[in-house]
Each structure stands twice: as structure tokens, then as C-alpha cells.
PDB file of N, CA and C in Angstrom:
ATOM      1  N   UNK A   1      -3.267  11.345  32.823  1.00  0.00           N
ATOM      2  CA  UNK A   1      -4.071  11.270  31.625  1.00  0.00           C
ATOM      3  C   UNK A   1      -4.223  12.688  31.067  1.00  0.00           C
ATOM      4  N   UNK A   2      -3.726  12.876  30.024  1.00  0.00           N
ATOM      5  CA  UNK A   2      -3.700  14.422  29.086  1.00  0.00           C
ATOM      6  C   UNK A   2      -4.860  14.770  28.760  1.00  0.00           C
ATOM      7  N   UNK A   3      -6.062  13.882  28.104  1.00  0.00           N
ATOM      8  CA  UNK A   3      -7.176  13.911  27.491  1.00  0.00           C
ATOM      9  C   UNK A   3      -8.282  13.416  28.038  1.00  0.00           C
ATOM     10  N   UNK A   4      -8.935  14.703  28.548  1.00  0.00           N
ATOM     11  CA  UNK A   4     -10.505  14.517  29.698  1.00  0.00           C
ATOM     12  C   UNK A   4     -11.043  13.312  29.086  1.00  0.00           C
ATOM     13  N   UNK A   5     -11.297  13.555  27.613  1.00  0.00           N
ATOM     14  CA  UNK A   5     -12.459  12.449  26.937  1.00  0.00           C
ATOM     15  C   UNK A   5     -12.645  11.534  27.368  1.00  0.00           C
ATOM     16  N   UNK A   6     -10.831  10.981  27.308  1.00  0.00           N
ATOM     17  CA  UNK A   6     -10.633   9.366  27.855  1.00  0.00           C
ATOM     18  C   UNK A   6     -11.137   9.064  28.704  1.00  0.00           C
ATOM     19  N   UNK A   7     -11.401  10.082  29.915  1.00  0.00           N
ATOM     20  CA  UNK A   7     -12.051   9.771  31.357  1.00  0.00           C
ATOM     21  C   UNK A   7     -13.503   9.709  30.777  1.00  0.00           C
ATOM     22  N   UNK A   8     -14.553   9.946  29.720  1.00  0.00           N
ATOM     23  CA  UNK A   8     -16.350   9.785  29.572  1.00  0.00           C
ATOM     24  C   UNK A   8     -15.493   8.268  29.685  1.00  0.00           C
ATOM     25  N   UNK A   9     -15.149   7.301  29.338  1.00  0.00           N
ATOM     26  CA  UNK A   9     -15.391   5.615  29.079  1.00  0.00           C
ATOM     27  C   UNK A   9     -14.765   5.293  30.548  1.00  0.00           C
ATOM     28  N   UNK A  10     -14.228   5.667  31.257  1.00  0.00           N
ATOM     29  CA  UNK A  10     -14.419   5.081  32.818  1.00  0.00           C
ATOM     30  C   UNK A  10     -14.934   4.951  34.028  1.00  0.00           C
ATOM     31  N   UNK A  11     -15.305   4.187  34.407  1.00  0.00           N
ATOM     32  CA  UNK A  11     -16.166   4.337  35.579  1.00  0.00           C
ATOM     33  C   UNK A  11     -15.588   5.005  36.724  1.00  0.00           C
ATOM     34  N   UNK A  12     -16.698   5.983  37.173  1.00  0.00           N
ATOM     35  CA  UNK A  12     -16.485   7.251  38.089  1.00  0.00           C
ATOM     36  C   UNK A  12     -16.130   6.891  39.216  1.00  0.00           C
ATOM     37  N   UNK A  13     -16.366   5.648  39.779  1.00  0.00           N
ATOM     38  CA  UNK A  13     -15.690   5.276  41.360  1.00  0.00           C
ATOM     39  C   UNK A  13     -14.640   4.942  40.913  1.00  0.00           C
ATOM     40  N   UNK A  14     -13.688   4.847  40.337  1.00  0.00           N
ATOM     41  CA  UNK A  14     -12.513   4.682  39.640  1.00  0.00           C
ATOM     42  C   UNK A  14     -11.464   5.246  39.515  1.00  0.00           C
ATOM     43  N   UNK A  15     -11.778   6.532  39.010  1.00  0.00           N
ATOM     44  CA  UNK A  15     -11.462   7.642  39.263  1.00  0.00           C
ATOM     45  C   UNK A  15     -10.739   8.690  40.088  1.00  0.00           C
ATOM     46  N   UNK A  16      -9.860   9.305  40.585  1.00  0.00           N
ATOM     47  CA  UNK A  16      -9.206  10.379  41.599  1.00  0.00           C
ATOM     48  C   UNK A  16      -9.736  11.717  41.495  1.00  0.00           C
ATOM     49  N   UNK A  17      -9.892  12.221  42.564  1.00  0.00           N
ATOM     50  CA  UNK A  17     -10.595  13.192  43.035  1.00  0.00           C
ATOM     51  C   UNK A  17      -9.836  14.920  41.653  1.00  0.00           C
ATOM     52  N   UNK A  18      -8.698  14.085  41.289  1.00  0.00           N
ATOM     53  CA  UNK A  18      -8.294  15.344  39.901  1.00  0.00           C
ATOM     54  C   UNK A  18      -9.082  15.200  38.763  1.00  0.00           C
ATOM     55  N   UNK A  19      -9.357  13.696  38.040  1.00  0.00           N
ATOM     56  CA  UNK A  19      -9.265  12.787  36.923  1.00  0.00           C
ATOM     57  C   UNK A  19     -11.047  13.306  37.673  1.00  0.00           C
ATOM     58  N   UNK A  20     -11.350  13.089  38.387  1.00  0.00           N
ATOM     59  CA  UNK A  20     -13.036  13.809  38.453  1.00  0.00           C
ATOM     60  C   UNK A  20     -13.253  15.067  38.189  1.00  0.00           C
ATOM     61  N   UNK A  21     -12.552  15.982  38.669  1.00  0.00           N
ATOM     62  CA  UNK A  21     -12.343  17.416  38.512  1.00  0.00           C
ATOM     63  C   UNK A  21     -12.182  17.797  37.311  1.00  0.00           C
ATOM     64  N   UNK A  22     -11.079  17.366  36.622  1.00  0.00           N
ATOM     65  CA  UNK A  22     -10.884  17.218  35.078  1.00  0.00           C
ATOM     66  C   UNK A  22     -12.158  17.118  34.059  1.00  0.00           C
ATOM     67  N   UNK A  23     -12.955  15.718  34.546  1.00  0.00           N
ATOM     68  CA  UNK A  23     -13.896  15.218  33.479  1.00  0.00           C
ATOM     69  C   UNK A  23     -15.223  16.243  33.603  1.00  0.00           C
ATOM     70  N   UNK A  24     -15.536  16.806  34.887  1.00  0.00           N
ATOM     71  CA  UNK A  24     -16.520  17.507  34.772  1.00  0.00           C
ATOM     72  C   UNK A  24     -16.282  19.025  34.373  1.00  0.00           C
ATOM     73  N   UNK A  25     -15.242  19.376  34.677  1.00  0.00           N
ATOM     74  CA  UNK A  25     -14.425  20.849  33.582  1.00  0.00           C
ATOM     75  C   UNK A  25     -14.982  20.497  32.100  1.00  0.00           C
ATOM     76  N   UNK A  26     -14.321  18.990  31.980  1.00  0.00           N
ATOM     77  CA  UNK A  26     -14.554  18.719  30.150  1.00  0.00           C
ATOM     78  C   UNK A  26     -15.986  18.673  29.842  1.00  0.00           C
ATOM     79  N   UNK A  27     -17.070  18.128  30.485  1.00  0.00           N
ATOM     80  CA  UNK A  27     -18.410  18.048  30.523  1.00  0.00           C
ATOM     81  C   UNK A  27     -18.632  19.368  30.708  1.00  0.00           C
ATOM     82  N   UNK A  28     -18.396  20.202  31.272  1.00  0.00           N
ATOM     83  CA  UNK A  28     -19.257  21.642  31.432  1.00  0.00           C
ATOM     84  C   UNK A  28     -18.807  22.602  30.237  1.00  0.00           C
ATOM     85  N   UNK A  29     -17.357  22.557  29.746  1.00  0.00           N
ATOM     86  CA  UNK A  29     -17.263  22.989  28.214  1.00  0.00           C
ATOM     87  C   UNK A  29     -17.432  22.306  26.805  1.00  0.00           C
ATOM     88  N   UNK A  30     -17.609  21.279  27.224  1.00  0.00           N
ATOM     89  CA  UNK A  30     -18.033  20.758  25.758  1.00  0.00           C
ATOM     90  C   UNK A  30     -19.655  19.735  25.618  1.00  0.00           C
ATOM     91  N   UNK A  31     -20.172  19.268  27.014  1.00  0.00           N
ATOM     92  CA  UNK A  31     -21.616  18.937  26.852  1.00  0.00           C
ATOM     93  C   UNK A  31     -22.330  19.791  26.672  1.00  0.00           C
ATOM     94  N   UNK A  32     -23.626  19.339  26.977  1.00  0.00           N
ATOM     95  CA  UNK A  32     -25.277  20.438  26.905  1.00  0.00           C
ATOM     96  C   UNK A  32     -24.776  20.980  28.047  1.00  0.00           C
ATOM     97  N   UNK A  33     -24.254  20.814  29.318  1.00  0.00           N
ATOM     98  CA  UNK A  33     -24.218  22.537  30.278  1.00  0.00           C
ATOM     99  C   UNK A  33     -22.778  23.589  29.210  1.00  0.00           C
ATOM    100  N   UNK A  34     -22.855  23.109  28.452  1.00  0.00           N
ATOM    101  CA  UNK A  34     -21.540  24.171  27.556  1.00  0.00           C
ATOM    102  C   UNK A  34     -22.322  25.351  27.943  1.00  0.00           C
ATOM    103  N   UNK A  35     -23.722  25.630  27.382  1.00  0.00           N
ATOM    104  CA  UNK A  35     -24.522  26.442  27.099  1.00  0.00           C
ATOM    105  C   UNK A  35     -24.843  27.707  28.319  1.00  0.00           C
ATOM    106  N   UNK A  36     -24.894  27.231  29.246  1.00  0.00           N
ATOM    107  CA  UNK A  36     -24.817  27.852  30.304  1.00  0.00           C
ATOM    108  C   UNK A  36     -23.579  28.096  31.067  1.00  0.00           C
ATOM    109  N   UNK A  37     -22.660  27.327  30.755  1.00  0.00           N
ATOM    110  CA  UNK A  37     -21.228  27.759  31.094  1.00  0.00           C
ATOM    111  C   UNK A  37     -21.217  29.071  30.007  1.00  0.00           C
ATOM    112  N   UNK A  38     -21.010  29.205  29.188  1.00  0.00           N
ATOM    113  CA  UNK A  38     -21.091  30.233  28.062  1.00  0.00           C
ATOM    114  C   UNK A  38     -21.972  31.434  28.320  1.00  0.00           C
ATOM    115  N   UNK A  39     -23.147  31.179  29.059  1.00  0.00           N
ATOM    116  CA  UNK A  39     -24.156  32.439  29.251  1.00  0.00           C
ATOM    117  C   UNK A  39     -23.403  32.915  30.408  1.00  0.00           C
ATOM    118  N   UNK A  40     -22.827  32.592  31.148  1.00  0.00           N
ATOM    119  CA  UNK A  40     -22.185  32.197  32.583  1.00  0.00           C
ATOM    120  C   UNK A  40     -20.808  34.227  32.321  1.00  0.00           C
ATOM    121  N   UNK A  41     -20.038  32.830  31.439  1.00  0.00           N
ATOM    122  CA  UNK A  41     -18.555  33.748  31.008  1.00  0.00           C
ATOM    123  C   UNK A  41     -19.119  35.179  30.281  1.00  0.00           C
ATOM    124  N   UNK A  42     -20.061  34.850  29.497  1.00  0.00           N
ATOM    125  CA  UNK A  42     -20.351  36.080  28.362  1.00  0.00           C
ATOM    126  C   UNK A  42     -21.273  36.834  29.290  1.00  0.00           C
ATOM    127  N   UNK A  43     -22.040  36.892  30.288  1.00  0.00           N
ATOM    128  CA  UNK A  43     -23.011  37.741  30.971  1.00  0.00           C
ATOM    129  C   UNK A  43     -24.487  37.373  29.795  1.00  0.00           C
ATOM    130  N   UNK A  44     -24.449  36.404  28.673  1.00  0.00           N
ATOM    131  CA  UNK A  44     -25.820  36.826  27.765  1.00  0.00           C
ATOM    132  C   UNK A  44     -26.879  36.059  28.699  1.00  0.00           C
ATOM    133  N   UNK A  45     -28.071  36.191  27.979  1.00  0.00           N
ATOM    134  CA  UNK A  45     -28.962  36.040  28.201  1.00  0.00           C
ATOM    135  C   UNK A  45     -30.114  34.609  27.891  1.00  0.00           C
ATOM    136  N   UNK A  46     -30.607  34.353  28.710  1.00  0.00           N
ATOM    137  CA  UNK A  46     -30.586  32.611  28.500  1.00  0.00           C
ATOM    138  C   UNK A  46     -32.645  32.668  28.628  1.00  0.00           C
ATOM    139  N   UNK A  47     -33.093  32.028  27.800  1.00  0.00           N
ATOM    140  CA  UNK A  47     -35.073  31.670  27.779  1.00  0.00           C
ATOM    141  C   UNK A  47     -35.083  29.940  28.198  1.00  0.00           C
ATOM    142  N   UNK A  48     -35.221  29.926  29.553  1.00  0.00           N
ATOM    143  CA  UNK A  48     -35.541  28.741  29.774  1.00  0.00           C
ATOM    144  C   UNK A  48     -37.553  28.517  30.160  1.00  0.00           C
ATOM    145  N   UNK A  49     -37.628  27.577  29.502  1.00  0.00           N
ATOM    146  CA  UNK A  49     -38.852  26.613  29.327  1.00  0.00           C
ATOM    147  C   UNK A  49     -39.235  25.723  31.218  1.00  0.00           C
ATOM    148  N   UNK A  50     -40.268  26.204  31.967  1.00  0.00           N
ATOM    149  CA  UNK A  50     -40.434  25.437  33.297  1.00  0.00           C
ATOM    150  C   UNK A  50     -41.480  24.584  32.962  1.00  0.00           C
ATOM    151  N   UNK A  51     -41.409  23.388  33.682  1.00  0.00           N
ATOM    152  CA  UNK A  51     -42.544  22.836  34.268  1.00  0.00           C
ATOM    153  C   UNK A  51     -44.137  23.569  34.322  1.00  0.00           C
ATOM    154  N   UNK A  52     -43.680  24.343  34.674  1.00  0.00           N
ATOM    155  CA  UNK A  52     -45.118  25.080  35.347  1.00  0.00           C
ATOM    156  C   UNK A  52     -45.761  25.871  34.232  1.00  0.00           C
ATOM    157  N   UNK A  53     -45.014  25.672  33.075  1.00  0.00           N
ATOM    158  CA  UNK A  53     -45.443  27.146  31.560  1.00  0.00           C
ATOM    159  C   UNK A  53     -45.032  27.823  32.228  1.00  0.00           C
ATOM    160  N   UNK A  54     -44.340  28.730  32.550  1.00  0.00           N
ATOM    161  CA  UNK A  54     -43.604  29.647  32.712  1.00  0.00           C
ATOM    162  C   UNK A  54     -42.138  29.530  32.010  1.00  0.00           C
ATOM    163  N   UNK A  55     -42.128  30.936  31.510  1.00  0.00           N
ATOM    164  CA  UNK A  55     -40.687  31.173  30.851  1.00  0.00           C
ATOM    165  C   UNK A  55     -40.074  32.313  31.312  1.00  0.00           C
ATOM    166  N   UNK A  56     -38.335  32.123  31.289  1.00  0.00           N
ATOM    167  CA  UNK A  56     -37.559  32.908  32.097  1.00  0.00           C
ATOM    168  C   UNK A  56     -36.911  33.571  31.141  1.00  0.00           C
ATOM    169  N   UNK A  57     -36.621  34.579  31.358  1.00  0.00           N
ATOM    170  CA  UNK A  57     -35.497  35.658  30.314  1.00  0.00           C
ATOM    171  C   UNK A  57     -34.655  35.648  31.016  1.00  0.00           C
ATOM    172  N   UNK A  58     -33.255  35.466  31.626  1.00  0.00           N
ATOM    173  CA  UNK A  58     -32.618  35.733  32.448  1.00  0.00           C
ATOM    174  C   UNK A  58     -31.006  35.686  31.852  1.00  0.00           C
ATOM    175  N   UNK A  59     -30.139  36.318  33.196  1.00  0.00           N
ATOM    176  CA  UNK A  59     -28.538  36.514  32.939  1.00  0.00           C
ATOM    177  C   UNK A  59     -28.454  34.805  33.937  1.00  0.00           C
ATOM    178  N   UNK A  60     -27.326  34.288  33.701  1.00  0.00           N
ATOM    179  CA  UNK A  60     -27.366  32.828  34.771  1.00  0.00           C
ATOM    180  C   UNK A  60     -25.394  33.481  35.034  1.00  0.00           C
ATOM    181  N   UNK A  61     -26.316  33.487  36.820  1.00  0.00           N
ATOM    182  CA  UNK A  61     -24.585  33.841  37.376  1.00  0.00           C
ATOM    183  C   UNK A  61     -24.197  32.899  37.775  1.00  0.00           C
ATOM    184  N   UNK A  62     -24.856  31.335  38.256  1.00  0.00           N
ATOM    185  CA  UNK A  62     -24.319  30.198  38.596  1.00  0.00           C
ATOM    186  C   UNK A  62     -25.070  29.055  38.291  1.00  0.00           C
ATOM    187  N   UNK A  63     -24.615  27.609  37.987  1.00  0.00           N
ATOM    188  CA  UNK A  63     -25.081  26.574  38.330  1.00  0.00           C
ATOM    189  C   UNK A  63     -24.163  25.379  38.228  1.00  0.00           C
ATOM    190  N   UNK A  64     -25.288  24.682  38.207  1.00  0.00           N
ATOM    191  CA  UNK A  64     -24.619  23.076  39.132  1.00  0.00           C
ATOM    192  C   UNK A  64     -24.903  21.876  37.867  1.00  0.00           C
ATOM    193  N   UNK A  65     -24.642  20.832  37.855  1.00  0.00           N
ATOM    194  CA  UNK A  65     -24.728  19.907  37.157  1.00  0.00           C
ATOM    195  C   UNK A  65     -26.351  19.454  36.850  1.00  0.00           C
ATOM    196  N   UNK A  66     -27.043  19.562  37.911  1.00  0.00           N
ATOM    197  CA  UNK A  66     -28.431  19.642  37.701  1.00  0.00           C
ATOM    198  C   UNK A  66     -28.999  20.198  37.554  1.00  0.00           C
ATOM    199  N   UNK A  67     -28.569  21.498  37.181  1.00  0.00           N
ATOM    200  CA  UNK A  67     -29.376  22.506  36.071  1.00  0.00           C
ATOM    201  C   UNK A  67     -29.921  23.761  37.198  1.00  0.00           C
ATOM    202  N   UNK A  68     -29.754  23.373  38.334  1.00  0.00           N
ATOM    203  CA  UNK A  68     -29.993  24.326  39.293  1.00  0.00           C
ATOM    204  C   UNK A  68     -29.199  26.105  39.022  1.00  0.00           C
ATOM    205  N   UNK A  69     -30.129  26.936  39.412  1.00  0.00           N
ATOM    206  CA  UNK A  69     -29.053  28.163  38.196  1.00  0.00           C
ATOM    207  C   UNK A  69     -29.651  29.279  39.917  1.00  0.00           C
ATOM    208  N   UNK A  70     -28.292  30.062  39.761  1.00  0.00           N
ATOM    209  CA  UNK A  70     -29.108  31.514  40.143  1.00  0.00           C
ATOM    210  C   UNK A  70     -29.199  32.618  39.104  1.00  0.00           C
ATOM    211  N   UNK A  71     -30.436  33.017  38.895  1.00  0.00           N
ATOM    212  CA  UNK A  71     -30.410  33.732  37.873  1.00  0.00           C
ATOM    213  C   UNK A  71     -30.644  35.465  38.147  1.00  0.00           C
ATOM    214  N   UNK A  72     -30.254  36.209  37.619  1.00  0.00           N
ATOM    215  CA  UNK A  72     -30.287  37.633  37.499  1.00  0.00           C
ATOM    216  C   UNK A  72     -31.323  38.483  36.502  1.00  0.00           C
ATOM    217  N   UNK A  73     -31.688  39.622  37.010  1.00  0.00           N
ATOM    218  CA  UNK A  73     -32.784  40.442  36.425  1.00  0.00           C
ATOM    219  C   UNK A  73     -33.489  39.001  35.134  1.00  0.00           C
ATOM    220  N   UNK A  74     -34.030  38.447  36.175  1.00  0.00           N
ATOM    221  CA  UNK A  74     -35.227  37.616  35.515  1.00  0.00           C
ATOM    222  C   UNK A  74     -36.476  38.344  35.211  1.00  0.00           C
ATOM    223  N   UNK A  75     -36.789  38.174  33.798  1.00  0.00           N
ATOM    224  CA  UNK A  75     -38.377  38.661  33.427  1.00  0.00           C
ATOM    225  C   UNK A  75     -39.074  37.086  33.341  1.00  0.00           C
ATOM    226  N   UNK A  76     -40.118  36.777  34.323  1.00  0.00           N
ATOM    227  CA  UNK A  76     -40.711  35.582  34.159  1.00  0.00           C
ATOM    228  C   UNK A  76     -42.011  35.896  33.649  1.00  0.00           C
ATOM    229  N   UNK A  77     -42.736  35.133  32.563  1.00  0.00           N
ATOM    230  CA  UNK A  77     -43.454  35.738  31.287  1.00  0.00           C
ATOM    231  C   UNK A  77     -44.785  34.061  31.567  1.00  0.00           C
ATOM    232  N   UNK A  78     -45.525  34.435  31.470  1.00  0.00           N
ATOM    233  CA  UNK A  78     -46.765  33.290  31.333  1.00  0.00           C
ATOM    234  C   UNK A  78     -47.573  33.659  31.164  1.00  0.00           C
ATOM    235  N   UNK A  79     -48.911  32.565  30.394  1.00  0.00           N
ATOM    236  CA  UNK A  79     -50.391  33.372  29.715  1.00  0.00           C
ATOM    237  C   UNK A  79     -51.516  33.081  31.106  1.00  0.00           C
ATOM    238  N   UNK A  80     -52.376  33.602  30.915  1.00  0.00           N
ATOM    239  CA  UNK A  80     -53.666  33.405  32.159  1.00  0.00           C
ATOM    240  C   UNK A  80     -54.826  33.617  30.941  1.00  0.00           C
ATOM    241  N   UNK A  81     -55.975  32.827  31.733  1.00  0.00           N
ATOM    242  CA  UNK A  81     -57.048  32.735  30.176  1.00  0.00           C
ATOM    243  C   UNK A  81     -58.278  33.374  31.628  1.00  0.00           C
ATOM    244  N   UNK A  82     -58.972  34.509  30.852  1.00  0.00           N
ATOM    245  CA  UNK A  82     -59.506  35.450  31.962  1.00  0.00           C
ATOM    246  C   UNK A  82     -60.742  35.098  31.515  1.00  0.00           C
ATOM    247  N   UNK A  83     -61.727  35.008  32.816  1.00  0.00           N
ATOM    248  CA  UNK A  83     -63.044  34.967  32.724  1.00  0.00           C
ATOM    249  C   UNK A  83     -64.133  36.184  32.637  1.00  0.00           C
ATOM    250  N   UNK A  84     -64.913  35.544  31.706  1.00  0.00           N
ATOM    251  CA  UNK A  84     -66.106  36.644  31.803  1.00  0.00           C
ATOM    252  C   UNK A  84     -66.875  37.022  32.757  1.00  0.00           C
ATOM    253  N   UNK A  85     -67.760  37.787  33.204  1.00  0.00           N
ATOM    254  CA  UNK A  85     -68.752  37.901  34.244  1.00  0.00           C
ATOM    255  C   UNK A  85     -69.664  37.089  34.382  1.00  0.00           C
ATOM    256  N   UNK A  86     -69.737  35.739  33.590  1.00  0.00           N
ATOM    257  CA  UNK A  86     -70.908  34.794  33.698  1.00  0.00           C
ATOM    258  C   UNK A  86     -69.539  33.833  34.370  1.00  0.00           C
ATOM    259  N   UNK A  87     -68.472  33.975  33.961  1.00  0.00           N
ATOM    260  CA  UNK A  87     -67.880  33.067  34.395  1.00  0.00           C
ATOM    261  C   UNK A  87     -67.406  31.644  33.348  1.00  0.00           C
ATOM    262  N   UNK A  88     -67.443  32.514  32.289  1.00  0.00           N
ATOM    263  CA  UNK A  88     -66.997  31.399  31.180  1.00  0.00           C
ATOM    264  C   UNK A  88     -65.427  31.733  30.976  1.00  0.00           C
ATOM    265  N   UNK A  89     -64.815  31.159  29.929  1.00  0.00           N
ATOM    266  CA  UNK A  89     -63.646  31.170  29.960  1.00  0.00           C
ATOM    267  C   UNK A  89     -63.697  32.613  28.852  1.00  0.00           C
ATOM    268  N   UNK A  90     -62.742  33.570  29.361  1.00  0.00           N
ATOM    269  CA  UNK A  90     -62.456  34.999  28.307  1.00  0.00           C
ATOM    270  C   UNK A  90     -61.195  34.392  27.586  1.00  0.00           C
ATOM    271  N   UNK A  91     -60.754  35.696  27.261  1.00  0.00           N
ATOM    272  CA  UNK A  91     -59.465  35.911  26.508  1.00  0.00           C
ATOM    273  C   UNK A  91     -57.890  35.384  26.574  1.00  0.00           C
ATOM    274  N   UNK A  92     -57.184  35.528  26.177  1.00  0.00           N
ATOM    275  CA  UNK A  92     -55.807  34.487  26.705  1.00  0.00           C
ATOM    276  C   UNK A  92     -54.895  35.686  27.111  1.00  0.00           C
ATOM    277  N   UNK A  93     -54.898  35.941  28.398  1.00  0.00           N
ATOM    278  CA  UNK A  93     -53.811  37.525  28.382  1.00  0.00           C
ATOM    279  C   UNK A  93     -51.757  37.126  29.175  1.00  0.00           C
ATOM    280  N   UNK A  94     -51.348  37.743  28.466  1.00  0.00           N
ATOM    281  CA  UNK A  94     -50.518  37.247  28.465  1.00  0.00           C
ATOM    282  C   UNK A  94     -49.520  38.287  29.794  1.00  0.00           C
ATOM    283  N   UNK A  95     -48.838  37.832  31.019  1.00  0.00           N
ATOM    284  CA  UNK A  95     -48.123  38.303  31.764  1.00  0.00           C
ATOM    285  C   UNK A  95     -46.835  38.283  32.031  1.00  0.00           C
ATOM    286  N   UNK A  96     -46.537  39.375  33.028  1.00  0.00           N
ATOM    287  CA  UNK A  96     -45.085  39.335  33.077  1.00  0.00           C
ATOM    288  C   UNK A  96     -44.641  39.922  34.155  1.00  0.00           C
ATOM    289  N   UNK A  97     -43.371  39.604  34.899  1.00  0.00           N
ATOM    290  CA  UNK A  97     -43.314  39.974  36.361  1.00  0.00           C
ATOM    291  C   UNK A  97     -41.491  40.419  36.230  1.00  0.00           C
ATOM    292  N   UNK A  98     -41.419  41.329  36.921  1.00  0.00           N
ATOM    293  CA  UNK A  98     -39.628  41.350  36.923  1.00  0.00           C
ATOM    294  C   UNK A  98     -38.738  40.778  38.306  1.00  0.00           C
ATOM    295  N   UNK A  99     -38.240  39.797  37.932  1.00  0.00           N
ATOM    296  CA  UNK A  99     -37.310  39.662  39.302  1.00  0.00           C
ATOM    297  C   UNK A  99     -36.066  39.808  39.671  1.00  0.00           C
ATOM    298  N   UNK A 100     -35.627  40.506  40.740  1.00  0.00           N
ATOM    299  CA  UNK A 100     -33.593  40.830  40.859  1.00  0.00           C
ATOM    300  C   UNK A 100     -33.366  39.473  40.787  1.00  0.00           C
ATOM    301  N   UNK A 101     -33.594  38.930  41.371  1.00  0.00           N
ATOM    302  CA  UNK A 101     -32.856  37.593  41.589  1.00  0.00           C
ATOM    303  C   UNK A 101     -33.370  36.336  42.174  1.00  0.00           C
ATOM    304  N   UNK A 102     -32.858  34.895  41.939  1.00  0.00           N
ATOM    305  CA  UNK A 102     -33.831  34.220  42.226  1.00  0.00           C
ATOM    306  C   UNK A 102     -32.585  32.650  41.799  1.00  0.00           C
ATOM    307  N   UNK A 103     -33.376  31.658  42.612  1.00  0.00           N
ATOM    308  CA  UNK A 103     -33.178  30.938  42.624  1.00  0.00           C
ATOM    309  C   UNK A 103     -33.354  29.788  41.813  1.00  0.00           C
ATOM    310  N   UNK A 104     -33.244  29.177  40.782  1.00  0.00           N
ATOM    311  CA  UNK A 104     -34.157  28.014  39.923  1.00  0.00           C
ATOM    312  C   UNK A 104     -33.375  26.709  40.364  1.00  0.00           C
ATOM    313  N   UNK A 105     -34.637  25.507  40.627  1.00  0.00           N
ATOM    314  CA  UNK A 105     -34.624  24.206  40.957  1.00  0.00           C
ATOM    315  C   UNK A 105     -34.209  23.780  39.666  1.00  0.00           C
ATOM    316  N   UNK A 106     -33.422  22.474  39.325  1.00  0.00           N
ATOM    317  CA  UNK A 106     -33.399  22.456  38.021  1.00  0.00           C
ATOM    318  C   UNK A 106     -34.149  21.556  38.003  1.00  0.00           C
ATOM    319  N   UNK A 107     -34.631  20.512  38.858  1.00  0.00           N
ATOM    320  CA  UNK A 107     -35.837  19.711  38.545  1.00  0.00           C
ATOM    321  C   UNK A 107     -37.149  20.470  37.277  1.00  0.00           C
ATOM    322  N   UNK A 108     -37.423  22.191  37.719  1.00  0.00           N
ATOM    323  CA  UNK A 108     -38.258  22.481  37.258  1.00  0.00           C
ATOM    324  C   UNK A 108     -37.893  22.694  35.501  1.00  0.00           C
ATOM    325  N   UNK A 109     -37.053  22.678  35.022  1.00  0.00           N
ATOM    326  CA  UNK A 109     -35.839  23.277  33.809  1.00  0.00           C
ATOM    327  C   UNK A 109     -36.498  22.068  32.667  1.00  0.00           C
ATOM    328  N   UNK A 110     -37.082  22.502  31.755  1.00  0.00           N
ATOM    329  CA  UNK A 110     -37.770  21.771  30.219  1.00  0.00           C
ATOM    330  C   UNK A 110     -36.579  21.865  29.492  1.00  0.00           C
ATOM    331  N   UNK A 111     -36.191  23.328  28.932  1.00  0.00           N
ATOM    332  CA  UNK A 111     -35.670  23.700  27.813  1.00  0.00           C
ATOM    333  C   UNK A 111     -34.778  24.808  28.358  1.00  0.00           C
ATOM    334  N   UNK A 112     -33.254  24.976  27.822  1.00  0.00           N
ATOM    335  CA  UNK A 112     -32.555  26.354  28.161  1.00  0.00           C
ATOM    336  C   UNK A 112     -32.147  26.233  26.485  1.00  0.00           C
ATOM    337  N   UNK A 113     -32.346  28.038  26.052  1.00  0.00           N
ATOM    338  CA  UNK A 113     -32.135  27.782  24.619  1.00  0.00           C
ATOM    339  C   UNK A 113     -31.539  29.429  24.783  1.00  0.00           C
ATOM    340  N   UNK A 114     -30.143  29.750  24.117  1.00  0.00           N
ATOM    341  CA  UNK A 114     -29.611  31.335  24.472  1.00  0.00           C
ATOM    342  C   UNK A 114     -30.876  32.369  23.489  1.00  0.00           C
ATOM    343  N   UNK A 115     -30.568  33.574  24.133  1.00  0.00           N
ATOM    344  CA  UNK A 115     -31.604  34.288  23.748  1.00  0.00           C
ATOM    345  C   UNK A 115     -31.213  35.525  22.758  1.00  0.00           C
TER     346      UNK A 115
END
């Protein structure tokens, strides 16, 4: 079969271990992981959206179909709302932490949008 596409309309137990190899090559350059295949090749820089409010600035040197990434010189960025001395709610201050490297679950992964 010349043309990955043809392989999205067949069912995957179906399939040979090439004609699988093939379709997920074609899925990683032309689906939604294009995007990170692309941050991947180019070294840019990728703002993904977590679960937790937290947001990542990062280089992505690898991942997997489930969004699982290792990422490089990550700046991870989130707000904290600080209390007064009575203990009411203060101000909204906003933080930031630098990391070499690190691991991301992609369970935790909202949004990857290039930066």
C-alpha cells in the first residue's frame, strides 16, 4: 500500500507490523502530534496548558502517542493568591520555577500550542 491514509479506514488488528509503522509515521506528521513532531525536528519551543494550572515553556526532545513528552529547560509558570496577616485572601502573585529537565505524564496535558 503506497498511501498511509488508506491505512486511517482499516482496522488496526488487521494490519502488519510495517502498514502499522507506516500509519503512525503518517499520524505523527500530519495529525495534532504534527505539532510536537515539529517542536521535536526544529528544537522550538512549545506552552503547554496542565491539569493542575500550571504552564510549561519548554524545548520537547521526545514523545509518545499519549502526549507523554520529555521536556528541556522547562520554565513552569503558575499564580498563588497570598494571604494577609488576618488571614484573608491577598493579592494574586504570579510564579515561576526553572527546570533542566523533566518528565511530563500526558494524562496531565490540556493544551500544547507552539510558542
Amino acid at each position: 500500500m503506497d498511501n498511509p491514509a488508506e491505512l486511517l479506514n482499516k482496522d488496526k488488528s488487521t494490519l502488519t507490523d510495517v502498514e502499522l509503522q507506516k500509519l503512525e509515521e503518517y499520524e505523527f506528521s500530519h495529525g495534532p502530534l504534527s505539532l510536537l513532531q515539529r517542536a521535536v525536528q526544529n528544537h522550538t519551543q512549545v506552552l503547554i496548558s496542565c491539569r493542575n494550572n500550571k504552564k510549561l515553556l519548554a524545548r520537547v526532545k521526545a514523545f509518545d502517542r499519549h502526549s507523554n513528552m520529555v521536556l528541556e529547560n522547562v520554565k513552569e509558570m503558575w499564580t498563588e493568591k497570598t494571604k494577609t496577616a488576618s488571614g484573608k485572601p491577598g493579592k494574586t502573585v504570579t510564579k515561576d520555577r526553572f527546570i533542566s529537565k523533566m518528565f511530563l505524564r500526558g494524562d496531565t496535558v490540556i493544551l500544547v500550542v507552539s510558542a
